[in-house]
N, C-alpha and C. Protein backbone atom coordinates (compact mmCIF):
# COMPACT_ATOMS: atom_id res chain seq x y z
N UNK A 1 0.86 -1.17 0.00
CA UNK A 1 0.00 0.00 0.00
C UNK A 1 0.90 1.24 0.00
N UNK A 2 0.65 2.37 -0.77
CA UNK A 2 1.60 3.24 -0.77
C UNK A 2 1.23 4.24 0.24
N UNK A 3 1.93 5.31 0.51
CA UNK A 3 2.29 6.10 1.42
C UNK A 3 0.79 7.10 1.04
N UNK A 4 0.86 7.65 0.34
CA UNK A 4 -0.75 8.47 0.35
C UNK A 4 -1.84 7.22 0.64
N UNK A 5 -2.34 6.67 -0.30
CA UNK A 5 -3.38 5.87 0.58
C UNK A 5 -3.31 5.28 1.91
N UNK A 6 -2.18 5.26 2.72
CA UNK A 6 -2.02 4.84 4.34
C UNK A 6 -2.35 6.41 4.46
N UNK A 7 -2.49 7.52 4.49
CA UNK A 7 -2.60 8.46 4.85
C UNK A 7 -3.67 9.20 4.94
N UNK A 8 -4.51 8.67 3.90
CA UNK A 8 -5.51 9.17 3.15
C UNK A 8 -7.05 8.20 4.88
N UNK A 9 -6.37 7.10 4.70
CA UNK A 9 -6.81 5.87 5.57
C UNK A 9 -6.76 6.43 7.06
N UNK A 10 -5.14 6.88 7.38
CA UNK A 10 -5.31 7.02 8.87
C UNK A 10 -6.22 8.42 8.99
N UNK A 11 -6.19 9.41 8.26
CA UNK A 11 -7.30 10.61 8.55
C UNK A 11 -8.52 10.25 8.73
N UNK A 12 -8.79 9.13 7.72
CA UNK A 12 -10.17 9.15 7.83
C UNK A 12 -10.41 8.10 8.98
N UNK A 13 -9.46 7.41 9.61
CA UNK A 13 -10.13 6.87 10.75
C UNK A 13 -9.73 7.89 11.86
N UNK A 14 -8.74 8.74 11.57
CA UNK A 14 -9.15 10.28 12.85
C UNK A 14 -10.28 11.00 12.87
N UNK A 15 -10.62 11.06 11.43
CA UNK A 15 -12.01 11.88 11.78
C UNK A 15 -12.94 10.94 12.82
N UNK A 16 -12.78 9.90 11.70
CA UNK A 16 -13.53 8.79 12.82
C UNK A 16 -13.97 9.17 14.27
N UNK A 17 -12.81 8.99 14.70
CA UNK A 17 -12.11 8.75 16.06
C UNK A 17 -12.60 10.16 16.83
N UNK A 18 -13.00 11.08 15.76
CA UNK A 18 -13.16 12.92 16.15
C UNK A 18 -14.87 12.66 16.41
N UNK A 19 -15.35 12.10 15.72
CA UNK A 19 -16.73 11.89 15.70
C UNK A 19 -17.41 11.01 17.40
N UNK A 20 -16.53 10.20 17.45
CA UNK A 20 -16.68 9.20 18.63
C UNK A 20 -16.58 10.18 19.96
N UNK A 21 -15.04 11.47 19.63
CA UNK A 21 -14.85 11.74 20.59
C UNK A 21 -16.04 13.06 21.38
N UNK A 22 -16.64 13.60 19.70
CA UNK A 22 -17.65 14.24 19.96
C UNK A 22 -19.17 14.38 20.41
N UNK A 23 -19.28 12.97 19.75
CA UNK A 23 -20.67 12.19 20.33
C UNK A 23 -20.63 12.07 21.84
N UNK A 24 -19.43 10.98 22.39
CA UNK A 24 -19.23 10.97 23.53
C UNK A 24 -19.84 12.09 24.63
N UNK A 25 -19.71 12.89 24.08
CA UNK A 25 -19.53 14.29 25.06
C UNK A 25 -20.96 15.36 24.83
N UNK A 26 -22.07 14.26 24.14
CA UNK A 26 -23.01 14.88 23.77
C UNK A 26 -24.13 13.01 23.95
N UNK A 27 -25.51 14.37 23.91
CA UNK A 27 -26.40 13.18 24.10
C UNK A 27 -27.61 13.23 22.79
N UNK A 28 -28.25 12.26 22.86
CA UNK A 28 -29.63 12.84 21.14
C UNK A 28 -29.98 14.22 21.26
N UNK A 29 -30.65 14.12 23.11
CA UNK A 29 -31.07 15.87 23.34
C UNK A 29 -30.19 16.66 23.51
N UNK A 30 -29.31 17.02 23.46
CA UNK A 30 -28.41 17.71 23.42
C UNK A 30 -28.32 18.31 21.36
N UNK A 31 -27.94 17.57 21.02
CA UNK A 31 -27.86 17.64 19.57
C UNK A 31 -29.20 18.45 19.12
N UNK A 32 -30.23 17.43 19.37
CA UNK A 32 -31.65 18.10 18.40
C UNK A 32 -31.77 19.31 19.34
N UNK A 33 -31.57 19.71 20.39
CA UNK A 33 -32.15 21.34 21.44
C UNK A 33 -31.06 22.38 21.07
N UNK A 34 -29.40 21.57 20.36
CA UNK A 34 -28.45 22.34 20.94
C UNK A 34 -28.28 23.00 19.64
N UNK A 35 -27.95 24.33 18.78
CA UNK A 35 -27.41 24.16 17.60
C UNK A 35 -25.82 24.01 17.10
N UNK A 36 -24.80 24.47 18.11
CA UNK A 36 -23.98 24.31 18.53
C UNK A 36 -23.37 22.81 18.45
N UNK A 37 -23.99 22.33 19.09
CA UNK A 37 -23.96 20.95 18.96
C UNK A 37 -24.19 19.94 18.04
N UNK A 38 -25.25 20.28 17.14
CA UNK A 38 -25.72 19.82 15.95
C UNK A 38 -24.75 20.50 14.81
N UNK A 39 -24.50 21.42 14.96
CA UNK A 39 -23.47 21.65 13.56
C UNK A 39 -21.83 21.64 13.92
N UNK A 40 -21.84 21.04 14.86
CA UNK A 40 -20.16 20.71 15.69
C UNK A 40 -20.10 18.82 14.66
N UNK A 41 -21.60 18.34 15.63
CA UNK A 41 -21.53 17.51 14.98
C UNK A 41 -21.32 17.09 13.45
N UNK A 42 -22.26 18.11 12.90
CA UNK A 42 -21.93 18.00 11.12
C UNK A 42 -20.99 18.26 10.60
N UNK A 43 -20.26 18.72 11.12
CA UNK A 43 -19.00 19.19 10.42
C UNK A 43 -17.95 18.67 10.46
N UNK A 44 -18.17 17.85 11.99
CA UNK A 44 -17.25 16.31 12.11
C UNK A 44 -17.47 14.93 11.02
N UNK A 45 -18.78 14.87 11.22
CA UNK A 45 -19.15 14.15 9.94
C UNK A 45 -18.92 14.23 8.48
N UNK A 46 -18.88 15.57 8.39
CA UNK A 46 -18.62 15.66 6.84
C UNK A 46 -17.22 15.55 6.69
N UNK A 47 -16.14 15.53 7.59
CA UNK A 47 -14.53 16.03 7.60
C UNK A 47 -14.38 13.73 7.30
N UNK A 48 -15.49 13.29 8.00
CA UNK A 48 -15.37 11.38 7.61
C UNK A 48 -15.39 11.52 6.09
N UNK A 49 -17.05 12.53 5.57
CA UNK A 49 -16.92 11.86 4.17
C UNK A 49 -15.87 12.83 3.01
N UNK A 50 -15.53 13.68 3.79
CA UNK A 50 -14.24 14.53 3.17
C UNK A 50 -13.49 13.53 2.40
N UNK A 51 -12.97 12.77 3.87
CA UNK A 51 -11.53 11.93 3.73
C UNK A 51 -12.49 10.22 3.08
N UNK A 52 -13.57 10.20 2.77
CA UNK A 52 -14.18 8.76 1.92
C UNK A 52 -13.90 9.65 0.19
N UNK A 53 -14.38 10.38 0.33
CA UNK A 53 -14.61 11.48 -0.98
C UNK A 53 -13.09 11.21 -1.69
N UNK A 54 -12.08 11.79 -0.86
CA UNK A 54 -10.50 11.23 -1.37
C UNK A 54 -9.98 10.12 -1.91
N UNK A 55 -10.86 9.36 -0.91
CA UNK A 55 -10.31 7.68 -1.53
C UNK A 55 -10.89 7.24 -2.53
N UNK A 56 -12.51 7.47 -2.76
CA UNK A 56 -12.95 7.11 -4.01
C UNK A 56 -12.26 7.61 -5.32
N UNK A 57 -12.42 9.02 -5.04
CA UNK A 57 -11.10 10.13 -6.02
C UNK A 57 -9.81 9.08 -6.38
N UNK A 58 -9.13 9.40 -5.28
CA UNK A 58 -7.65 8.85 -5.87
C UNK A 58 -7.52 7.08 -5.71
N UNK A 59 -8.21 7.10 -5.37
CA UNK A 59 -7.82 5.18 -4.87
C UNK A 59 -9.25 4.24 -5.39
N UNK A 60 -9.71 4.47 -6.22
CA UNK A 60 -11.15 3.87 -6.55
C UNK A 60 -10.98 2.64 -7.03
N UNK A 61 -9.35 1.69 -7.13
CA UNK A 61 -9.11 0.70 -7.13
C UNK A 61 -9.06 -0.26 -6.01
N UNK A 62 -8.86 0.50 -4.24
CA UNK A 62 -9.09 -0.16 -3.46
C UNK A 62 -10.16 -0.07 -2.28
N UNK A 63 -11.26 1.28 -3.00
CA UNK A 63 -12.18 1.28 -2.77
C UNK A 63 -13.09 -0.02 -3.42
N UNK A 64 -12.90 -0.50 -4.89
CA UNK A 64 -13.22 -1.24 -5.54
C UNK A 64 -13.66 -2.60 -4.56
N UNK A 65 -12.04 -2.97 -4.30
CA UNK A 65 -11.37 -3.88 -3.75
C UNK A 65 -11.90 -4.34 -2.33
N UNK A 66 -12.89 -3.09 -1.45
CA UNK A 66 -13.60 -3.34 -0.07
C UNK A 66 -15.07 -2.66 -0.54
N UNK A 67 -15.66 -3.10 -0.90
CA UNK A 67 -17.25 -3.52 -1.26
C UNK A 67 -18.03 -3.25 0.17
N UNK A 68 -17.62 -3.89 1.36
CA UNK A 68 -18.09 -3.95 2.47
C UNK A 68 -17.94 -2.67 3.23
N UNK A 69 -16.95 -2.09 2.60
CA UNK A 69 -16.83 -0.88 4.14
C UNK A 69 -17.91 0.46 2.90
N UNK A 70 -18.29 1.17 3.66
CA UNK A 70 -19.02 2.30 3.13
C UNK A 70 -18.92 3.47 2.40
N UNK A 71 -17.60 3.78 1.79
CA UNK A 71 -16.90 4.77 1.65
C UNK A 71 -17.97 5.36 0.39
N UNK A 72 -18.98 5.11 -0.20
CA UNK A 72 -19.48 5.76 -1.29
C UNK A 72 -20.51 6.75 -0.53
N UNK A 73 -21.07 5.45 0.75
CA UNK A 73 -22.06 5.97 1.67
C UNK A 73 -21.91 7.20 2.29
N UNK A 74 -20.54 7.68 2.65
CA UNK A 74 -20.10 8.54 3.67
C UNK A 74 -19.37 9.40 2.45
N UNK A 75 -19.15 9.56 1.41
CA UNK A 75 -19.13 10.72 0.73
C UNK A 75 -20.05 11.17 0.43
N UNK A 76 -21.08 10.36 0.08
CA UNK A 76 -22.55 10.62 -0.39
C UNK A 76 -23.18 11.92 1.11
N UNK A 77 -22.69 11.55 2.56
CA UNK A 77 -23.63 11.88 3.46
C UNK A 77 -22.44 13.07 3.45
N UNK A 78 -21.46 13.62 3.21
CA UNK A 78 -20.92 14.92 2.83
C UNK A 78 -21.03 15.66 2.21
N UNK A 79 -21.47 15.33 0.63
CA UNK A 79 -22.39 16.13 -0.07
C UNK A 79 -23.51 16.41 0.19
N UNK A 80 -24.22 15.64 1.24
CA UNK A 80 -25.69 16.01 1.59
C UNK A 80 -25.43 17.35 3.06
N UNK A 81 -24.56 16.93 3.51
CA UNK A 81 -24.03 18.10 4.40
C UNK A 81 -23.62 19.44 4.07
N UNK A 82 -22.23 18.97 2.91
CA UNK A 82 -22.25 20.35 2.44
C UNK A 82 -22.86 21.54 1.68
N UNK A 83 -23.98 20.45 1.42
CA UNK A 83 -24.87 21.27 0.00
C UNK A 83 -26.29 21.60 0.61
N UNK A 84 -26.65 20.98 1.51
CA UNK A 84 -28.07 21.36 2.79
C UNK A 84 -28.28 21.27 3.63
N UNK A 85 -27.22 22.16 4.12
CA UNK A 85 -27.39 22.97 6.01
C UNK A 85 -28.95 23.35 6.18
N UNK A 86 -29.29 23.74 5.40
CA UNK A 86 -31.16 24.29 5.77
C UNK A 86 -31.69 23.29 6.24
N UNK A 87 -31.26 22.36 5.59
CA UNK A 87 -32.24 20.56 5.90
C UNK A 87 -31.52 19.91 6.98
N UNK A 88 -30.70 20.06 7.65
CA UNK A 88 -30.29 18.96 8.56
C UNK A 88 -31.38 18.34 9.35
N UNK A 89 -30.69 17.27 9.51
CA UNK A 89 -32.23 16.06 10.26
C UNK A 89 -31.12 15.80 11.51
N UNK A 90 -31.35 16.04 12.17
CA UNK A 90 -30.42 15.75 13.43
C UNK A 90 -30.65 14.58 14.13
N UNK A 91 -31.92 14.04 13.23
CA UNK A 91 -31.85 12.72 14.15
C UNK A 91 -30.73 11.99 12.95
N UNK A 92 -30.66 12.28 11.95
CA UNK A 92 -29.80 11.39 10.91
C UNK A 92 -28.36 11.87 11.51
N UNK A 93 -28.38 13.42 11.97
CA UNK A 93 -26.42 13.02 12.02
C UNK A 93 -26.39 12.24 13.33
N UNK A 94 -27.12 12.07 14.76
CA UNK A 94 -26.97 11.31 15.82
C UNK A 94 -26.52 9.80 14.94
N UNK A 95 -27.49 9.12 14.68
CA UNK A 95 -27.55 7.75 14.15
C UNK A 95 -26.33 7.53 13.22
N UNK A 96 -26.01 8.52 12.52
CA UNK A 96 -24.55 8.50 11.87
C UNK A 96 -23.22 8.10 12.46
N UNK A 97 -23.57 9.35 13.41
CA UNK A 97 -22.60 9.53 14.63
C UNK A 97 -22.11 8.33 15.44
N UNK A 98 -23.58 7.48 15.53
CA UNK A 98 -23.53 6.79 17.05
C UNK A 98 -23.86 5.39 16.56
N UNK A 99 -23.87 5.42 14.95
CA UNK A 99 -23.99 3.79 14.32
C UNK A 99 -23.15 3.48 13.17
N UNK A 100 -23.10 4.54 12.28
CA UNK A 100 -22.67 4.16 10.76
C UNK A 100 -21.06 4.75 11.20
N UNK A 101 -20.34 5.43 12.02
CA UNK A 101 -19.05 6.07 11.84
C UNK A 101 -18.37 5.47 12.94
N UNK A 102 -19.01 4.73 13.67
CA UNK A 102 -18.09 3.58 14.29
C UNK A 102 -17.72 2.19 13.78
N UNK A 103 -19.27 1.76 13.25
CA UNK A 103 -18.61 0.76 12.25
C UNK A 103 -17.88 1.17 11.33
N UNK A 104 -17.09 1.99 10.79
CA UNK A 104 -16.80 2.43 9.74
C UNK A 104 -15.44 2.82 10.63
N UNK A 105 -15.04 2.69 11.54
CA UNK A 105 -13.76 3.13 12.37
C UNK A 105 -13.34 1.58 12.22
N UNK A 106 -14.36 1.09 12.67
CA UNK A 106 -13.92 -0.57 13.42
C UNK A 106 -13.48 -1.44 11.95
N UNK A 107 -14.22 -1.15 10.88
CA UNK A 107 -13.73 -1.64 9.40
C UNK A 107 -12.31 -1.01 9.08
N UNK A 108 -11.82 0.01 9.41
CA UNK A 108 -10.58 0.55 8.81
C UNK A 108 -9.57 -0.37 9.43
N UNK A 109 -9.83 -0.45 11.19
CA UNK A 109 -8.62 -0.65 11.99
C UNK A 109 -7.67 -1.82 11.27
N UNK A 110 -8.76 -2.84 11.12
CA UNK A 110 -7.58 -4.34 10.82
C UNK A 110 -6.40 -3.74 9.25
N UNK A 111 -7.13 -3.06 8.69
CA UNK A 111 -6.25 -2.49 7.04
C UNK A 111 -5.28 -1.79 7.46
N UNK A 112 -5.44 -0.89 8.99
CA UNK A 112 -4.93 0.01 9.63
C UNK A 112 -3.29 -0.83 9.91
N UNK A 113 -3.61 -1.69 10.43
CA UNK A 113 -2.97 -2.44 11.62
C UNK A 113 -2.07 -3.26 10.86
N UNK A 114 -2.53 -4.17 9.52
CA UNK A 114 -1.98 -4.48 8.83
C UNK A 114 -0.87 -4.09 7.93
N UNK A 115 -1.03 -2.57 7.63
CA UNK A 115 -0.18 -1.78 7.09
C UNK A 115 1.25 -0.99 8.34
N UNK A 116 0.75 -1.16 9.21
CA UNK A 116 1.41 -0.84 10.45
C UNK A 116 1.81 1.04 10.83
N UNK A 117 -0.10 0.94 10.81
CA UNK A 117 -0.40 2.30 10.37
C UNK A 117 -0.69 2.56 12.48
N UNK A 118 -0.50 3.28 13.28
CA UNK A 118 -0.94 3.37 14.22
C UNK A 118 -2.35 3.74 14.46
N UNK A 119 -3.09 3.42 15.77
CA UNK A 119 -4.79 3.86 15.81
C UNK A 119 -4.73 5.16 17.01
N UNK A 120 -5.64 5.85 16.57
CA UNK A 120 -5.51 6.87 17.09
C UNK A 120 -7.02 6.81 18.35
């Protein structure tokens, strides 16, 4: 694996890891009452499908290659971020947050680990 795609990989399991650390520290009500909170959250989210957005871009051979992990899903939910702030559904970035971007941490690690990429 070359040196940009390990790189491209460990960001996007930091954002990851940024998302976990932000949820953590927040609750559903918090998010849907808070706005602060709700667009802290989105913007963590979109920085996941930032770094999915990259890999499809430059690496769409080993995006190809993992079928299973989500990376079309989570660029897809960055363009829906960056293009309609008016619309946010805050119950969709919680459930993002607190279902789809951990599995999506926990899918990177073993590729992570294998490459002898450190986890953050």
């Amino acid at each position: 694996m070359n040196k940009e795609l390990r790189e491209v990989l460990s960001a996007l399991h930091e954002a990851c890891a940024r998302v976990a650390r932000l949820s953590g520290r927040m609750s559903w009500e918090s998010v849907r009452d808070d706005e602060v909170h709700e667009l802290a959250l989105a913007k963590a989210i979109e920085l996941v499908g930032e770094m999915a957005y990259q890999l499809r871009g430059g690496f769409p051979d080993f995006v190809a290659a993992h079928p299973d992990i989500p990376f079309v899903e989570a660029a897809t939910m960055r363009h829906r971020l960056v293009h309609s702030y008016d619309t946010l559904d805050p119950r969709r970035l919680w459930l993002t947050a607190t279902t789809s971007v951990p599995k999506l941490r926990r899918q990177l690690e073993p590729i992570l680990i294998d490459v002898g990429e450190p986890l953050s």
